[in-house]
Protein backbone atom coordinates (compact mmCIF):
# COMPACT_ATOMS: atom_id res chain seq x y z
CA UNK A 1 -75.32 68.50 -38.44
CA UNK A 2 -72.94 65.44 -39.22
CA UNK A 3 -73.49 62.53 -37.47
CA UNK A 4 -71.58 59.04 -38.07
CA UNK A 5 -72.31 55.54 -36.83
CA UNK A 6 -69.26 53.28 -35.17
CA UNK A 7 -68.71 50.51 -36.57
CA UNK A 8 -71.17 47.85 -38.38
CA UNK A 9 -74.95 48.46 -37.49
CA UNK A 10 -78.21 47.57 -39.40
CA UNK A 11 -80.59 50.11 -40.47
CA UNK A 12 -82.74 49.39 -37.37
CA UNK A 13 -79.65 50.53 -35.24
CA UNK A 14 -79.27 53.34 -37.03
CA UNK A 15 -82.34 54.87 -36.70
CA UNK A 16 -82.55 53.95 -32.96
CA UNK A 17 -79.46 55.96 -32.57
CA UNK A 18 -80.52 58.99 -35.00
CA UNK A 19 -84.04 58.90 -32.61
CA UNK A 20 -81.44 59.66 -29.83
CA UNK A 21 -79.59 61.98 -31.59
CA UNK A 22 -82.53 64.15 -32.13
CA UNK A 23 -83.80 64.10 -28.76
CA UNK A 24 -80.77 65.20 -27.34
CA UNK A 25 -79.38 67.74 -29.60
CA UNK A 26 -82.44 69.54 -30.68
CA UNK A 27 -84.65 68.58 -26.95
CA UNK A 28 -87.16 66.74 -29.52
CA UNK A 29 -90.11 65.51 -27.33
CA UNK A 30 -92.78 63.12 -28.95
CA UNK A 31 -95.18 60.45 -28.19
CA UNK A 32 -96.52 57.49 -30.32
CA UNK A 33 -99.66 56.80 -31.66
CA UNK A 34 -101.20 54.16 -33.72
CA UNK A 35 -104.23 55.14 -35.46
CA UNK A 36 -106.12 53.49 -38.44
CA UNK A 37 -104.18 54.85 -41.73
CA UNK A 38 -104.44 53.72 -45.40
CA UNK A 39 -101.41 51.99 -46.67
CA UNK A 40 -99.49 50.28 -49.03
CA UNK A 41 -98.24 46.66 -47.95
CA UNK A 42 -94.72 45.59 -49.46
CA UNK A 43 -95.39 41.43 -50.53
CA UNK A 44 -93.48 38.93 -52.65
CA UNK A 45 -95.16 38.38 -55.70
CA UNK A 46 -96.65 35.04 -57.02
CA UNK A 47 -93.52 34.01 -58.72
CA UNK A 48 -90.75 35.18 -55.86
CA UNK A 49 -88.72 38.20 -55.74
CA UNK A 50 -86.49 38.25 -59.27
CA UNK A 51 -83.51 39.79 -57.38
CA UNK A 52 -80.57 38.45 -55.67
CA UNK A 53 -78.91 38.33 -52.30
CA UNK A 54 -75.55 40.52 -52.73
CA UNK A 55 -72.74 38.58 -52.95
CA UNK A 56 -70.30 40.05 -50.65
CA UNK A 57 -72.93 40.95 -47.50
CA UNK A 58 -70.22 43.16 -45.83
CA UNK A 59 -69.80 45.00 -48.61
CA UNK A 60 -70.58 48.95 -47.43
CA UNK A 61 -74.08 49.76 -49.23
CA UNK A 62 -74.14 51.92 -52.18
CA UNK A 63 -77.41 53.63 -52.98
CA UNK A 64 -78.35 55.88 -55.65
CA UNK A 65 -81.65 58.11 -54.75
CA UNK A 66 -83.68 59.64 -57.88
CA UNK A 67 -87.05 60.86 -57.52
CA UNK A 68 -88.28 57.92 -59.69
CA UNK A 69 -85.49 55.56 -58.81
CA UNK A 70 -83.80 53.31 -56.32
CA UNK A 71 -80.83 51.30 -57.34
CA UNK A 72 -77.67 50.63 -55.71
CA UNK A 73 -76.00 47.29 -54.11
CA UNK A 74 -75.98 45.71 -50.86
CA UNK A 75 -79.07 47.44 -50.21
CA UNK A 76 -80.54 46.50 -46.54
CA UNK A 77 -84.06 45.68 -47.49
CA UNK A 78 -85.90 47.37 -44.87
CA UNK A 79 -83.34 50.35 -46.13
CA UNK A 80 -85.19 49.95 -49.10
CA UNK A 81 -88.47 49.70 -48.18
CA UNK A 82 -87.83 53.22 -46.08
CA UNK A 83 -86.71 54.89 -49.02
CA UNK A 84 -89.56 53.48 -51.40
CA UNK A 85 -92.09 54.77 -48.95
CA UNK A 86 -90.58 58.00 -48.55
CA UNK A 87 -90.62 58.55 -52.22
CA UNK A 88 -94.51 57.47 -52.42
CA UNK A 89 -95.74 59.62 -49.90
CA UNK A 90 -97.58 57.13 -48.27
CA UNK A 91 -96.91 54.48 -45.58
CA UNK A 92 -95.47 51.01 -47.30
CA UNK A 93 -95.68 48.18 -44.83
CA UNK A 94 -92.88 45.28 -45.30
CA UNK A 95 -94.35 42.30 -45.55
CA UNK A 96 -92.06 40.05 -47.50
CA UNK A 97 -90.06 37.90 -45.21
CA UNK A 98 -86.89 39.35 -46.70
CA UNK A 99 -83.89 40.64 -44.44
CA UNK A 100 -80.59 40.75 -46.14
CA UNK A 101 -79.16 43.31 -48.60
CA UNK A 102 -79.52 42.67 -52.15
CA UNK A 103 -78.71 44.37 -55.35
CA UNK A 104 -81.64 46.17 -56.78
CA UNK A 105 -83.11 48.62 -59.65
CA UNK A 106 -86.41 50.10 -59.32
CA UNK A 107 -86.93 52.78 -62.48
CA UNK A 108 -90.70 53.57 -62.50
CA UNK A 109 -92.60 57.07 -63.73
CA UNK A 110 -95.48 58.63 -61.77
CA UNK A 111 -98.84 58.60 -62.19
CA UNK A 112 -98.99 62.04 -62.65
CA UNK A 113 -96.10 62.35 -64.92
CA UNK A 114 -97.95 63.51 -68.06
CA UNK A 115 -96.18 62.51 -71.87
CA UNK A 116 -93.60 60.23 -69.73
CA UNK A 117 -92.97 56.88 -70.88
CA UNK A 118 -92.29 53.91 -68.56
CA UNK A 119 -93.44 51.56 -66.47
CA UNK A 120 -95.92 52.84 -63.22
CA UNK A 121 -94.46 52.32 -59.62
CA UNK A 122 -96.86 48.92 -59.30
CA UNK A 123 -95.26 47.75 -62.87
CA UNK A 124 -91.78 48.08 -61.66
CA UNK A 125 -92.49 46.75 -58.37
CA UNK A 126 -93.88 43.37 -60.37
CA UNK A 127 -90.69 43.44 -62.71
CA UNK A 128 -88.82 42.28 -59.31
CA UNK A 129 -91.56 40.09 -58.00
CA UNK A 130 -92.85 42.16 -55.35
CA UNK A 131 -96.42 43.62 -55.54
CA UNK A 132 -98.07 46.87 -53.74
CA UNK A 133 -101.55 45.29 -51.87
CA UNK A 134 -103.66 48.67 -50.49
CA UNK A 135 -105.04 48.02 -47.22
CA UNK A 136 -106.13 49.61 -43.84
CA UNK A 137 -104.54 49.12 -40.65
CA UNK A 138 -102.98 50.31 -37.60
CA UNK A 139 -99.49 52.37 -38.07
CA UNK A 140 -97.54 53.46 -35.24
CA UNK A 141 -96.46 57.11 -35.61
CA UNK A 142 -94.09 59.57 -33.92
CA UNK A 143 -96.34 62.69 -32.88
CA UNK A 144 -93.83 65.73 -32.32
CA UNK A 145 -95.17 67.19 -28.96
CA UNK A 146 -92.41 69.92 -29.21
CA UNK A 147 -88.29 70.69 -30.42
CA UNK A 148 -85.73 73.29 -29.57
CA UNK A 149 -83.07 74.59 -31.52
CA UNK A 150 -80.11 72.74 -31.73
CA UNK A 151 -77.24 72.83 -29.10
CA UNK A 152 -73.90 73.20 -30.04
CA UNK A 153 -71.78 70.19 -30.00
């Protein structure tokens, strides 16, 4: 399936459209929850983020996705945020005031890389000024109640 947006939209737009997307094409049903869940929470560190605002905002956003890495420019930050927590595993609040896109380069290694050298996901994280806080708190989540096979276009 190939889907493309019209036109400028933020991430948040995006999503809202590939949420209808999938209820229409593949008859996705699903409910929301919020239950108690352990998390990460995204903050600004002590010192401020050491990053910067890109430049040219309507610049189109160039990402580069590695299993250890997220770099690109004119990142959305919530765009990054979604892609840090998908590569985690684990729910990553954002809690940092920032909106904007910015130019970024997160390089970290895994905890349970074993013999690889470089700096942990929290490390990394500090190297920009933002820090990982673990906490527990109420997430809403999209509970799949039931999906079809696609329909042809």
């Amino acid at each position: 399936m190939e889907a493309k947006a019209t036109g400028q939209s933020s991430f948040d737009e995006d999503m809202g459209m590939l949420r209808a997307l999938l209820v229409d094409r593949f008859q996705l049903r699903f409910h929301r929850e919020t239950p108690q869940l352990k998390m990460q929470v995204l903050v600004v560190g002590r010192s401020g983020p050491k990053f910067q605002a890109s430049k040219d905002q309507d610049q189109k956003e160039r990402v580069n996705i590695r299993p250890t890495e997220i770099s690109g420019v004119n990142i959305p930050f919530g765009h990054f945020v979604s892609i840090l927590e998908a590569q985690l595993g684990y729910p990553v609040i954002n809690e940092t005031g920032l909106t904007g896109k910015y130019d970024l380069a997160l390089k970290y290694v895994r905890d349970d890389s074993p013999g690889s050298d470089g700096p942990s996901v929290f490390a990394a994280l500090a190297d920009l000024g933002l820090k990982l806080e673990a906490r527990q708190a109420p997430v809403e989540v999209f509970v799949i109640d039931s999906a079809e096979r696609p329909r042809e276009n």
